[in-house]
ModelCIF file with pLDDT and N, C-alpha, C, O atoms, coordinates in Angstrom:
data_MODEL
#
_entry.id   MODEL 
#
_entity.id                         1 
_entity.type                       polymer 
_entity.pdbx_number_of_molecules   1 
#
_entity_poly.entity_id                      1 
_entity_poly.type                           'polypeptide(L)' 
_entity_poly.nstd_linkage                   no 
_entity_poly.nstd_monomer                   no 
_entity_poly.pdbx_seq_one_letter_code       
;(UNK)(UNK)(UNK)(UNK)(UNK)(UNK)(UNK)(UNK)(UNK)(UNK)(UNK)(UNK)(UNK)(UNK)(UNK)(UNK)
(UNK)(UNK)(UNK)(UNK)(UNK)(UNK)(UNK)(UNK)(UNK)(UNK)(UNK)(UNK)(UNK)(UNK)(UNK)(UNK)
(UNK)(UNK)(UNK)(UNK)(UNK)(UNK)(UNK)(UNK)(UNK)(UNK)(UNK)(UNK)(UNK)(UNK)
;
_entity_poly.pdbx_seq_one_letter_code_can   XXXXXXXXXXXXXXXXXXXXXXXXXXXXXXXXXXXXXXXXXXXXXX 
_entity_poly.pdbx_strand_id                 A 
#
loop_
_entity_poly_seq.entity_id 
_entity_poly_seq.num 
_entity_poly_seq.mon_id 
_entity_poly_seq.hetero 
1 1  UNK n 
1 2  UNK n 
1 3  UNK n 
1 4  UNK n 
1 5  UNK n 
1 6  UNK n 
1 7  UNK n 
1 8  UNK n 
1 9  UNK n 
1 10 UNK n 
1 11 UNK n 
1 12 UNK n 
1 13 UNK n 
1 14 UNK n 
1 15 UNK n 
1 16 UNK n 
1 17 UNK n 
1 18 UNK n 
1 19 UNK n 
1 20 UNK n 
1 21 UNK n 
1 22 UNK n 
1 23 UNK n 
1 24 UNK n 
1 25 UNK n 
1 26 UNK n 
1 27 UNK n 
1 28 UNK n 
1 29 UNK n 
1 30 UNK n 
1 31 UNK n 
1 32 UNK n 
1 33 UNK n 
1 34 UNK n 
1 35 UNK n 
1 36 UNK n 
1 37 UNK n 
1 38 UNK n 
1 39 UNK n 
1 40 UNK n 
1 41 UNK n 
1 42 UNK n 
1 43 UNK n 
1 44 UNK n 
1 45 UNK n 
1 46 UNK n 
#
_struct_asym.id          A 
_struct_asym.entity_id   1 
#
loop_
_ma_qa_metric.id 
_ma_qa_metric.mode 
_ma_qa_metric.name 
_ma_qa_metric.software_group_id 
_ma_qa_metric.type 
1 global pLDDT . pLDDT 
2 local  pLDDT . pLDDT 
#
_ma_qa_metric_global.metric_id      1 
_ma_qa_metric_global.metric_value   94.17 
_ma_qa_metric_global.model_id       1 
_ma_qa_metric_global.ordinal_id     1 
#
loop_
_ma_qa_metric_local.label_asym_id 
_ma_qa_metric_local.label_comp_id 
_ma_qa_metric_local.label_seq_id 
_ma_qa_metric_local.metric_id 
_ma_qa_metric_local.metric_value 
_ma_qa_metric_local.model_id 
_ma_qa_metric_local.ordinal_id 
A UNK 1  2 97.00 1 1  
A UNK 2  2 98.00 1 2  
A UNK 3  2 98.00 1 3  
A UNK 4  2 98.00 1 4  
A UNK 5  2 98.00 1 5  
A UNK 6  2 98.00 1 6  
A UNK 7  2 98.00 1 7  
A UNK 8  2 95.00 1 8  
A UNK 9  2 89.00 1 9  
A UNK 10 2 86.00 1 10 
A UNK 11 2 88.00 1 11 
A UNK 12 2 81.00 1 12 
A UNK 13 2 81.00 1 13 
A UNK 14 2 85.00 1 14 
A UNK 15 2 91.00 1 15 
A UNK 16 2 93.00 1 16 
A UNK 17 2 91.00 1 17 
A UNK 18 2 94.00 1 18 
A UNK 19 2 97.00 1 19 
A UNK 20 2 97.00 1 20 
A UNK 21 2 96.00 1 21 
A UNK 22 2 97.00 1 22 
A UNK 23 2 98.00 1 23 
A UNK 24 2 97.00 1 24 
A UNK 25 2 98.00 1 25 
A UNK 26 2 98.00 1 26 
A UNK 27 2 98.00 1 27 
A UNK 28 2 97.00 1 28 
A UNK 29 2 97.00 1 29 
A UNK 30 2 98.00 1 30 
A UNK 31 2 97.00 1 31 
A UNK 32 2 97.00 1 32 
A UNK 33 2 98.00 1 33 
A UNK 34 2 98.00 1 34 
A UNK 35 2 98.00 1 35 
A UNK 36 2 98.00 1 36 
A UNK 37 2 98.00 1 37 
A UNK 38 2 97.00 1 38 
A UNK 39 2 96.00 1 39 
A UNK 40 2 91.00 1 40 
A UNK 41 2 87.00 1 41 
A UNK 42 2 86.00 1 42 
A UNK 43 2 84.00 1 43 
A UNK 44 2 90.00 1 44 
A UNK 45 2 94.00 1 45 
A UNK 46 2 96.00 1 46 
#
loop_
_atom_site.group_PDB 
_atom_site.id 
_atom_site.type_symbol 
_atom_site.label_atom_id 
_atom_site.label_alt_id 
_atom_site.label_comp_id 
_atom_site.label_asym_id 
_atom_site.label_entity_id 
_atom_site.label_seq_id 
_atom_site.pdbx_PDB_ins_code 
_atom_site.Cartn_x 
_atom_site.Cartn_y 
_atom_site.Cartn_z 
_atom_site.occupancy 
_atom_site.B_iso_or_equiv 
_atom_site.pdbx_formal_charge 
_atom_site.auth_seq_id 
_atom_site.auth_comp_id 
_atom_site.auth_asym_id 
_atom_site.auth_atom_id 
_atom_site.pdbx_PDB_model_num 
ATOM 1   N N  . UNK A 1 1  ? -110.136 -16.679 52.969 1.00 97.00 ? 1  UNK A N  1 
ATOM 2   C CA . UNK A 1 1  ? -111.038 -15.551 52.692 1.00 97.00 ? 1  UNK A CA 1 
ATOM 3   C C  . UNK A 1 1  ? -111.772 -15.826 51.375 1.00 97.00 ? 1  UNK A C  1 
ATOM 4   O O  . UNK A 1 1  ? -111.412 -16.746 50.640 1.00 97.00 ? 1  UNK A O  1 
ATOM 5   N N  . UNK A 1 2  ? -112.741 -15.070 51.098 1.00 98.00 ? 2  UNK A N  1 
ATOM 6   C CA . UNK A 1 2  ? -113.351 -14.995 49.913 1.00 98.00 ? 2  UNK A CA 1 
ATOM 7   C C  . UNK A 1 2  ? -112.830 -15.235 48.940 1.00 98.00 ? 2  UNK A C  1 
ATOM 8   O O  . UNK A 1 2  ? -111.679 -14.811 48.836 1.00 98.00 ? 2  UNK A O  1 
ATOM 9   N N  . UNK A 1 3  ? -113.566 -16.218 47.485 1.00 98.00 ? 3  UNK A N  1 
ATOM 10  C CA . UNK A 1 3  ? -112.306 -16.379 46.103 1.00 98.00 ? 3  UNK A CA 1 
ATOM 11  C C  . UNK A 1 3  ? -113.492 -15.604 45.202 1.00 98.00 ? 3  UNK A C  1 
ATOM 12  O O  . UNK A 1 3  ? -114.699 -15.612 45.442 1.00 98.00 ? 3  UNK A O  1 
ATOM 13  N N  . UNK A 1 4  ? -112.808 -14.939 44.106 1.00 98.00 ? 4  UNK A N  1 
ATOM 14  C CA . UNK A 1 4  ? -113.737 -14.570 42.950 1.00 98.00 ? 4  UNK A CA 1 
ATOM 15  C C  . UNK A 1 4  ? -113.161 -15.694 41.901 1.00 98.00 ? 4  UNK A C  1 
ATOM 16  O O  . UNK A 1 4  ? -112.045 -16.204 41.804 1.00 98.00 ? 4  UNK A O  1 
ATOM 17  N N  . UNK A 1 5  ? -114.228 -15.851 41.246 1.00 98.00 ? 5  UNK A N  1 
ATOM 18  C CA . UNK A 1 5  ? -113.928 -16.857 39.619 1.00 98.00 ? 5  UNK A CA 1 
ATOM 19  C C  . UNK A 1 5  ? -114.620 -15.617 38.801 1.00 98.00 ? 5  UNK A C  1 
ATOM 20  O O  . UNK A 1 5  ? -115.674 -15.000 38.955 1.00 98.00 ? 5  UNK A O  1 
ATOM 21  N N  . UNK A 1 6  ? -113.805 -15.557 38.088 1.00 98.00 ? 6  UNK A N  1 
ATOM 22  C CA . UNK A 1 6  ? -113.966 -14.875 37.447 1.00 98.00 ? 6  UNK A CA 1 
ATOM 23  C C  . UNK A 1 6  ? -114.690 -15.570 35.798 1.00 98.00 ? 6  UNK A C  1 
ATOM 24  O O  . UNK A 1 6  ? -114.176 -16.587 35.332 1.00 98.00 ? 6  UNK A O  1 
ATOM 25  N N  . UNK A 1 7  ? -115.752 -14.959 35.144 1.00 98.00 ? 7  UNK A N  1 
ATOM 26  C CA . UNK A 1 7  ? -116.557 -15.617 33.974 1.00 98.00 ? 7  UNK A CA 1 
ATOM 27  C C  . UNK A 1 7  ? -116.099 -14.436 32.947 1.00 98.00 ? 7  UNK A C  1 
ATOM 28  O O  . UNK A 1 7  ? -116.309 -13.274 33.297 1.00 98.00 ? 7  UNK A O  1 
ATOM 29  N N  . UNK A 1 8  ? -115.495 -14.690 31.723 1.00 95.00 ? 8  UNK A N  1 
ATOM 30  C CA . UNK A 1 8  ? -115.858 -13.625 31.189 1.00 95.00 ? 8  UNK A CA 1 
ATOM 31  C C  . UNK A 1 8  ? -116.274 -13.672 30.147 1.00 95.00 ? 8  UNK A C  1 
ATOM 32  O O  . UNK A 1 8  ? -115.699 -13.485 29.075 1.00 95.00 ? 8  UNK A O  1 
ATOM 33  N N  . UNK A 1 9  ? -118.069 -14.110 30.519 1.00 89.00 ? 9  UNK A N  1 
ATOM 34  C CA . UNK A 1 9  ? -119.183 -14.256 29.219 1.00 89.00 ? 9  UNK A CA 1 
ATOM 35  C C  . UNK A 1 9  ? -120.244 -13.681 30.034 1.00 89.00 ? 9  UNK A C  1 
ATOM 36  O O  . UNK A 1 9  ? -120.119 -13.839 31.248 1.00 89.00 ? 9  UNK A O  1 
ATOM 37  N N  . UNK A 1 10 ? -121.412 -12.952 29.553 1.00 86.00 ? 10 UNK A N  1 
ATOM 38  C CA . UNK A 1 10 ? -122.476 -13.140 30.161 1.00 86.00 ? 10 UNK A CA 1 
ATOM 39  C C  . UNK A 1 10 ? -123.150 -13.920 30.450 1.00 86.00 ? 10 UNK A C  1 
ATOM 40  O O  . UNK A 1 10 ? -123.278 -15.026 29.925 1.00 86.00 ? 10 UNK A O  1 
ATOM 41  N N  . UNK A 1 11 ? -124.124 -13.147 32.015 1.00 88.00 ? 11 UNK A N  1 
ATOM 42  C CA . UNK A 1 11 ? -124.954 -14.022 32.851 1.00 88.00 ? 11 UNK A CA 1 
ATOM 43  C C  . UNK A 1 11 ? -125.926 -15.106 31.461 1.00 88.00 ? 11 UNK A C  1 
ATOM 44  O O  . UNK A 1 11 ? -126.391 -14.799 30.363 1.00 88.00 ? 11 UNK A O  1 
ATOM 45  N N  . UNK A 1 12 ? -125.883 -16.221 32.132 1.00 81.00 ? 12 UNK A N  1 
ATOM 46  C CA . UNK A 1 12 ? -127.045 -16.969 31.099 1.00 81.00 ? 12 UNK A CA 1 
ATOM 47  C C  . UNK A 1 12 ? -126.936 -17.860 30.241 1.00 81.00 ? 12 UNK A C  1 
ATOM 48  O O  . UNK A 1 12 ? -127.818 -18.587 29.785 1.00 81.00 ? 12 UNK A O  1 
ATOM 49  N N  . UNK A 1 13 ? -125.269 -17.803 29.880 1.00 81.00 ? 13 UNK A N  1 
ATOM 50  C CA . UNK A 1 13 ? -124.937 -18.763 29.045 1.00 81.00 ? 13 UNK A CA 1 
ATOM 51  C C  . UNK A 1 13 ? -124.538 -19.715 29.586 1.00 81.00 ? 13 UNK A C  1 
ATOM 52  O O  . UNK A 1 13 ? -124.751 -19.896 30.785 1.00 81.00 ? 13 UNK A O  1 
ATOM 53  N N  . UNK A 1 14 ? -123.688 -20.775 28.648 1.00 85.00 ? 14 UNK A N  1 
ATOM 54  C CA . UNK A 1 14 ? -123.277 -22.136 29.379 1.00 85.00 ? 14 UNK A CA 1 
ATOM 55  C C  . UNK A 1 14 ? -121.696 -21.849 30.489 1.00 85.00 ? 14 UNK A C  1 
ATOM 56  O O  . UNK A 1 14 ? -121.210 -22.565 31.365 1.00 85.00 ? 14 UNK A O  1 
ATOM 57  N N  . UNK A 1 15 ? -121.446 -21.066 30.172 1.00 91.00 ? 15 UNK A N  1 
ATOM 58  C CA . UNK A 1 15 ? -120.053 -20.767 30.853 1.00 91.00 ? 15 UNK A CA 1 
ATOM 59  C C  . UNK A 1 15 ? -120.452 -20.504 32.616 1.00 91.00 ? 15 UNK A C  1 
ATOM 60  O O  . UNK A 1 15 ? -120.133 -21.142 33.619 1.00 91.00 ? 15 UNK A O  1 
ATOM 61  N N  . UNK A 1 16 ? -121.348 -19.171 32.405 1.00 93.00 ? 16 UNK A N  1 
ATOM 62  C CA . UNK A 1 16 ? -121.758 -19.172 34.044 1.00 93.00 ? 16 UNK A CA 1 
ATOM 63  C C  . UNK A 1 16 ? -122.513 -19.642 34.463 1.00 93.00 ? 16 UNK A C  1 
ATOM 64  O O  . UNK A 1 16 ? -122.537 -19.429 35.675 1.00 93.00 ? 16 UNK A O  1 
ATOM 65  N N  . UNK A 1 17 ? -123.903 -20.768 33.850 1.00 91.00 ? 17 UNK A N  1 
ATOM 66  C CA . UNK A 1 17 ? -124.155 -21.757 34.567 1.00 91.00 ? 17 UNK A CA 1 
ATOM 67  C C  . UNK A 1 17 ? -123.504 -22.650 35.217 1.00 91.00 ? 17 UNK A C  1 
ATOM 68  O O  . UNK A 1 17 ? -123.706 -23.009 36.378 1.00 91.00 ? 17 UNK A O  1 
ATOM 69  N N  . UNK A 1 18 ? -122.502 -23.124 34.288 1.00 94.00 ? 18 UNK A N  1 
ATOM 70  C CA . UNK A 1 18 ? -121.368 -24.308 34.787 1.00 94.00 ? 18 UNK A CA 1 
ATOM 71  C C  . UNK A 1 18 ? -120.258 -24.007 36.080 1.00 94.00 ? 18 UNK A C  1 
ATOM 72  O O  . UNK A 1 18 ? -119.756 -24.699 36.965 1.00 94.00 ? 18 UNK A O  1 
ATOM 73  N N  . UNK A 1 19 ? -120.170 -22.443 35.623 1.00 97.00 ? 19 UNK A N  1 
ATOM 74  C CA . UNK A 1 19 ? -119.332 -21.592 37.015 1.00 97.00 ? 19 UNK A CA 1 
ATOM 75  C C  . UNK A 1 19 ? -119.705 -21.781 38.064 1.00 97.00 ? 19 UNK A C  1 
ATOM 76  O O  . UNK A 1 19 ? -119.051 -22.089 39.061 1.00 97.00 ? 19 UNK A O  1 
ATOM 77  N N  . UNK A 1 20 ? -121.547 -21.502 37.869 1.00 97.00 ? 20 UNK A N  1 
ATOM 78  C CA . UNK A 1 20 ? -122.250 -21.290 39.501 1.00 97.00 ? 20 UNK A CA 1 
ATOM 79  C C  . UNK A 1 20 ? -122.107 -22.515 40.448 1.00 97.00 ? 20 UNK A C  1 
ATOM 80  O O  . UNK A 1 20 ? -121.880 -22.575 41.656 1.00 97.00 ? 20 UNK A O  1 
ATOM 81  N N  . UNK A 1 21 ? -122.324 -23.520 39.459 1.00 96.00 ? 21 UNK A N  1 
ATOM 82  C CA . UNK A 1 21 ? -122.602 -24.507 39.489 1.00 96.00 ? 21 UNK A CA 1 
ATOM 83  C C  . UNK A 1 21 ? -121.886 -25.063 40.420 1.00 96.00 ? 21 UNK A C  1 
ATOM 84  O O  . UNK A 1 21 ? -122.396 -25.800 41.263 1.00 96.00 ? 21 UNK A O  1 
ATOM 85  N N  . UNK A 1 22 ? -119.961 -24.635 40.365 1.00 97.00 ? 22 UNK A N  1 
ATOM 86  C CA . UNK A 1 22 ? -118.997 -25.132 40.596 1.00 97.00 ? 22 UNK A CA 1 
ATOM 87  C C  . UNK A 1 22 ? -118.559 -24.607 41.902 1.00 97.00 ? 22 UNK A C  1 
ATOM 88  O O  . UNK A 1 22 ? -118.194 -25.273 42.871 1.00 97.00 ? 22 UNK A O  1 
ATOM 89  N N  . UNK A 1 23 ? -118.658 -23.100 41.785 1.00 98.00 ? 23 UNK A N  1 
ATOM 90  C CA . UNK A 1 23 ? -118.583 -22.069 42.757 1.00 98.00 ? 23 UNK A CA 1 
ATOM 91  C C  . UNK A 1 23 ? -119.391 -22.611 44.182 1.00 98.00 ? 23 UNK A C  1 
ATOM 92  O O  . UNK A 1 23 ? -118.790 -22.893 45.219 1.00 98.00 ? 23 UNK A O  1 
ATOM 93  N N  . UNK A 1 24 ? -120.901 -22.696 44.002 1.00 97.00 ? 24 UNK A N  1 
ATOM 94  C CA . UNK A 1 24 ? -121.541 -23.155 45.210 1.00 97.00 ? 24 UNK A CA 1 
ATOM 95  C C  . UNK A 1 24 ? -121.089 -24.468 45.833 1.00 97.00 ? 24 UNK A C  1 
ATOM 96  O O  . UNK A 1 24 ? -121.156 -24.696 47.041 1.00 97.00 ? 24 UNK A O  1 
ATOM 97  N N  . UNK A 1 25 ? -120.639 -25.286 44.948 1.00 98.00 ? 25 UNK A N  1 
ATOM 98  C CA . UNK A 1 25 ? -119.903 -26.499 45.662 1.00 98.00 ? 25 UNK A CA 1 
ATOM 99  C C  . UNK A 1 25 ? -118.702 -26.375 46.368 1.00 98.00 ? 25 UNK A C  1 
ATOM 100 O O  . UNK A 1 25 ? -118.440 -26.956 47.421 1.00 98.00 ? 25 UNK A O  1 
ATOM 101 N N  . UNK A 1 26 ? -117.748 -25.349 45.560 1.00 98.00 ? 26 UNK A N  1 
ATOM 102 C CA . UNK A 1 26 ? -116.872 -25.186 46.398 1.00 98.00 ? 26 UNK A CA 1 
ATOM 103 C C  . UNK A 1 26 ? -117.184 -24.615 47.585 1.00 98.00 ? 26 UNK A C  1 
ATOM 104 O O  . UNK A 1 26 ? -116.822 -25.036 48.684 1.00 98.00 ? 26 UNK A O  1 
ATOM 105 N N  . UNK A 1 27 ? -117.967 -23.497 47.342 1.00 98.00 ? 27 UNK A N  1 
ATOM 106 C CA . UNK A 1 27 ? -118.329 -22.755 48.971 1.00 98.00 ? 27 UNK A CA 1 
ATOM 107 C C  . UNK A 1 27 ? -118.822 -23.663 49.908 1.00 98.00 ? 27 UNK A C  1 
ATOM 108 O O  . UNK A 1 27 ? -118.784 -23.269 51.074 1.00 98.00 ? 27 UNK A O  1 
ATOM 109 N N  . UNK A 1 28 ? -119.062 -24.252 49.799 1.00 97.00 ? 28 UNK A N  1 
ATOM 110 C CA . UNK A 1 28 ? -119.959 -25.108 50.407 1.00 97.00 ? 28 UNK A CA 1 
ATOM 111 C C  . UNK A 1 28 ? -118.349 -26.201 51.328 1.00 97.00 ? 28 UNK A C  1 
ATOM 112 O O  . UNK A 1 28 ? -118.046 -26.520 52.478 1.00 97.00 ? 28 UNK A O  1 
ATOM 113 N N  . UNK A 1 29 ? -117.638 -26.434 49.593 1.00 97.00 ? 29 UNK A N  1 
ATOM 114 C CA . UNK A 1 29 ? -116.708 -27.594 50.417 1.00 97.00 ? 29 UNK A CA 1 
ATOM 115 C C  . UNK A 1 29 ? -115.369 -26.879 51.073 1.00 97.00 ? 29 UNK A C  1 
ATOM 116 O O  . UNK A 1 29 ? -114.435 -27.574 51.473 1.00 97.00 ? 29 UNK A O  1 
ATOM 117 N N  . UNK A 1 30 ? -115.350 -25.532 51.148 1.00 98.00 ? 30 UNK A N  1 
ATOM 118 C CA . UNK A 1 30 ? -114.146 -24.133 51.722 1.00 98.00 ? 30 UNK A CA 1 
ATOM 119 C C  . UNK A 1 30 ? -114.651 -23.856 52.962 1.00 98.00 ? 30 UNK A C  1 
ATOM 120 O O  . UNK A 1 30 ? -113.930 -23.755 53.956 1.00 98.00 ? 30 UNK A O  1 
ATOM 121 N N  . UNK A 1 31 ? -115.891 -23.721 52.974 1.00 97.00 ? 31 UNK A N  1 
ATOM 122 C CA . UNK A 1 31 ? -116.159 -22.543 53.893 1.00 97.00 ? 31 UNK A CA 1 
ATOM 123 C C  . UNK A 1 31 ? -116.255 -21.267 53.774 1.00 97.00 ? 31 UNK A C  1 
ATOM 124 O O  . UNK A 1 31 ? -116.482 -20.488 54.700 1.00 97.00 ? 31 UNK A O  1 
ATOM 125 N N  . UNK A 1 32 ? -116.073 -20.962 52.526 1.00 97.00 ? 32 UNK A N  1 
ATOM 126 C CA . UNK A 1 32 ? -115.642 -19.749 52.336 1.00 97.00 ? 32 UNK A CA 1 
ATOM 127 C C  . UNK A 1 32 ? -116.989 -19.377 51.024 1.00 97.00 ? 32 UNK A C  1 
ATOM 128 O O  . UNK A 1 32 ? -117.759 -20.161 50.472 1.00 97.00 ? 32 UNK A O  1 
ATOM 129 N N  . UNK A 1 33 ? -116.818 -17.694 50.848 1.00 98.00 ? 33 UNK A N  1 
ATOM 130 C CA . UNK A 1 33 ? -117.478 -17.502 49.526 1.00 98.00 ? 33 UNK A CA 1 
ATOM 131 C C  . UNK A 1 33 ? -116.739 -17.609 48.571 1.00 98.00 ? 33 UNK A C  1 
ATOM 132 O O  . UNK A 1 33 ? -115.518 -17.453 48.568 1.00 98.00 ? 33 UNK A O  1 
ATOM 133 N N  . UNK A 1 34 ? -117.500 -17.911 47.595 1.00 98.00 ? 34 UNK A N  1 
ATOM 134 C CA . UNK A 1 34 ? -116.736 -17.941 46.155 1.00 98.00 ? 34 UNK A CA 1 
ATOM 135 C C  . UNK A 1 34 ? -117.697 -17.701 45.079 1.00 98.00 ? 34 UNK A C  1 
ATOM 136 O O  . UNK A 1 34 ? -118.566 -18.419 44.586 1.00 98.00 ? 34 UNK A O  1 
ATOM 137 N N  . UNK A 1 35 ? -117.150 -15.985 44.738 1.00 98.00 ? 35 UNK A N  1 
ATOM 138 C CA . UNK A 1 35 ? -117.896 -15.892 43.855 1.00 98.00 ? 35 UNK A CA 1 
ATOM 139 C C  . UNK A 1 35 ? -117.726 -15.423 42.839 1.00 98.00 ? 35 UNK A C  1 
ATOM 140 O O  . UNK A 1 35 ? -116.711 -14.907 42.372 1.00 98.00 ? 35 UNK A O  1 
ATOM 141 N N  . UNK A 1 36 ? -119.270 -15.651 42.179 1.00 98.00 ? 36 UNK A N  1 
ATOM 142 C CA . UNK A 1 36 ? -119.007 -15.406 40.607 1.00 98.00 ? 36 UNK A CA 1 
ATOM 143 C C  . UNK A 1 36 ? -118.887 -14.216 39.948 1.00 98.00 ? 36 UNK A C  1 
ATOM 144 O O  . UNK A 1 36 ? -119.940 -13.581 39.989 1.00 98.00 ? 36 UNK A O  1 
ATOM 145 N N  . UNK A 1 37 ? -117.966 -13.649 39.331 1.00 98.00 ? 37 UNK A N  1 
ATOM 146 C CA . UNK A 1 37 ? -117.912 -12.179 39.109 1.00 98.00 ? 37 UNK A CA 1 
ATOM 147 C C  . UNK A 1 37 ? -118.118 -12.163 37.093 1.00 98.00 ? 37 UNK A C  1 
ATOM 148 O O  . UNK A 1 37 ? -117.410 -12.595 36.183 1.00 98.00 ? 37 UNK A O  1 
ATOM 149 N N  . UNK A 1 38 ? -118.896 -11.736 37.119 1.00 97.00 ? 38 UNK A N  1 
ATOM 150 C CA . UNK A 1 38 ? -119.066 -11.846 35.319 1.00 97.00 ? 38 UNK A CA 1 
ATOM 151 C C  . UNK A 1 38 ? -118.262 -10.589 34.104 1.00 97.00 ? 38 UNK A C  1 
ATOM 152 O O  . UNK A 1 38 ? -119.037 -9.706  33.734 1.00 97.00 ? 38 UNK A O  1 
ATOM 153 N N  . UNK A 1 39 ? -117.495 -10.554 33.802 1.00 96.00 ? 39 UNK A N  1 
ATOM 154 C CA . UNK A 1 39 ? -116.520 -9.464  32.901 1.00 96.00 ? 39 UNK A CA 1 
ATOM 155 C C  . UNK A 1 39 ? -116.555 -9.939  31.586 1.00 96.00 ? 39 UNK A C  1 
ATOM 156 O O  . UNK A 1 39 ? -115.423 -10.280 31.243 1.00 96.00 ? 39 UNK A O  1 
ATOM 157 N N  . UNK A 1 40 ? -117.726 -10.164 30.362 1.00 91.00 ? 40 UNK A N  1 
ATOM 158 C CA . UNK A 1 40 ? -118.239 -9.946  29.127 1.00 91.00 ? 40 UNK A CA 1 
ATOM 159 C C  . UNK A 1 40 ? -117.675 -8.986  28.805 1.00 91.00 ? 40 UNK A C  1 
ATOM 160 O O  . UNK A 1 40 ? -117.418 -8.096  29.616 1.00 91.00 ? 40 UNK A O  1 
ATOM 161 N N  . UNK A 1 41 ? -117.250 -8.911  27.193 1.00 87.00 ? 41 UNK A N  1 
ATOM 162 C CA . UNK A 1 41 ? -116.813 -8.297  26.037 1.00 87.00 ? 41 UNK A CA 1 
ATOM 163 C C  . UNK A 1 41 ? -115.935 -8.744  25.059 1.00 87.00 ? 41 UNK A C  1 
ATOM 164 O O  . UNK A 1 41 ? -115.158 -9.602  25.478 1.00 87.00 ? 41 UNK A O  1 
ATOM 165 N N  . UNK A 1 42 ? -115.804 -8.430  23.851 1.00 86.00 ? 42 UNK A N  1 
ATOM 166 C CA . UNK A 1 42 ? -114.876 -8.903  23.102 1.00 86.00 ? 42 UNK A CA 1 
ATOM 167 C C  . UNK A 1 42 ? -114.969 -10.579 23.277 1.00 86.00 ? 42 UNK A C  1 
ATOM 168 O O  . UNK A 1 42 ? -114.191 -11.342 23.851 1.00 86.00 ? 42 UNK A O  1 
ATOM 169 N N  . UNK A 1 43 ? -115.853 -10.770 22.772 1.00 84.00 ? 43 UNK A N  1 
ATOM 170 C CA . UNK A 1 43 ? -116.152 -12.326 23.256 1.00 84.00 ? 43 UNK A CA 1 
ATOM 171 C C  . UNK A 1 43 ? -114.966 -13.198 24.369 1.00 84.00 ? 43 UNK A C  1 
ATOM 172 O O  . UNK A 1 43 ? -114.469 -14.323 24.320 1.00 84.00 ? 43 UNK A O  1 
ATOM 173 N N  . UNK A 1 44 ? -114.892 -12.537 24.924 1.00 90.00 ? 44 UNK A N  1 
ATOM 174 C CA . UNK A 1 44 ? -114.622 -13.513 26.198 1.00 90.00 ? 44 UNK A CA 1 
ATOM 175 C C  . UNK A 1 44 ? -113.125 -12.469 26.736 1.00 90.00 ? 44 UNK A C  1 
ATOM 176 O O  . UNK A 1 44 ? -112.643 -12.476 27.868 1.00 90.00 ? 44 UNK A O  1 
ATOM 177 N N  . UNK A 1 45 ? -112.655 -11.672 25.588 1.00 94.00 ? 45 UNK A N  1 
ATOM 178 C CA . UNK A 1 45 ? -111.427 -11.072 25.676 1.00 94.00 ? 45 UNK A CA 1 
ATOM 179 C C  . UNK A 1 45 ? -110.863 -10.224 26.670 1.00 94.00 ? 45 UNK A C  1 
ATOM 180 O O  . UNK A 1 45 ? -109.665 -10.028 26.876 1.00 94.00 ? 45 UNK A O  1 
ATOM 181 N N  . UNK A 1 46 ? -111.976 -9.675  27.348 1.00 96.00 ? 46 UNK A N  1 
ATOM 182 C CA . UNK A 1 46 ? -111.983 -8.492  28.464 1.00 96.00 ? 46 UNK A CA 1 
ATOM 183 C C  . UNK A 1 46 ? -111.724 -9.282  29.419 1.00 96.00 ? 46 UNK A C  1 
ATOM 184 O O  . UNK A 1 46 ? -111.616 -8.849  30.566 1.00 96.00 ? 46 UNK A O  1 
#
């Protein structure tokens, strides 16, 4: 079933570029979705 990765920086920086990045390959190599869920605050703490 579906995976979340979880980012917890905001959209835009180097963290969830590199996520997406990773995420679509996996979906791609699962079958499955995998996605990116973004949870920013407290620099990265939330």
């Amino acid at each position: 079933r579906p995976v979340t990765v979880v980012v917890p920086q905001a959209a835009g920086g180097a963290n969830d570029a590199i996520a997406r990045v990773i995420a679509q390959k996996l979906s791609e190599l699962w079958g499955q979705t995998v996605l990116v869920e973004n949870r920013p605050g407290a620099g990265g703490n939330v």
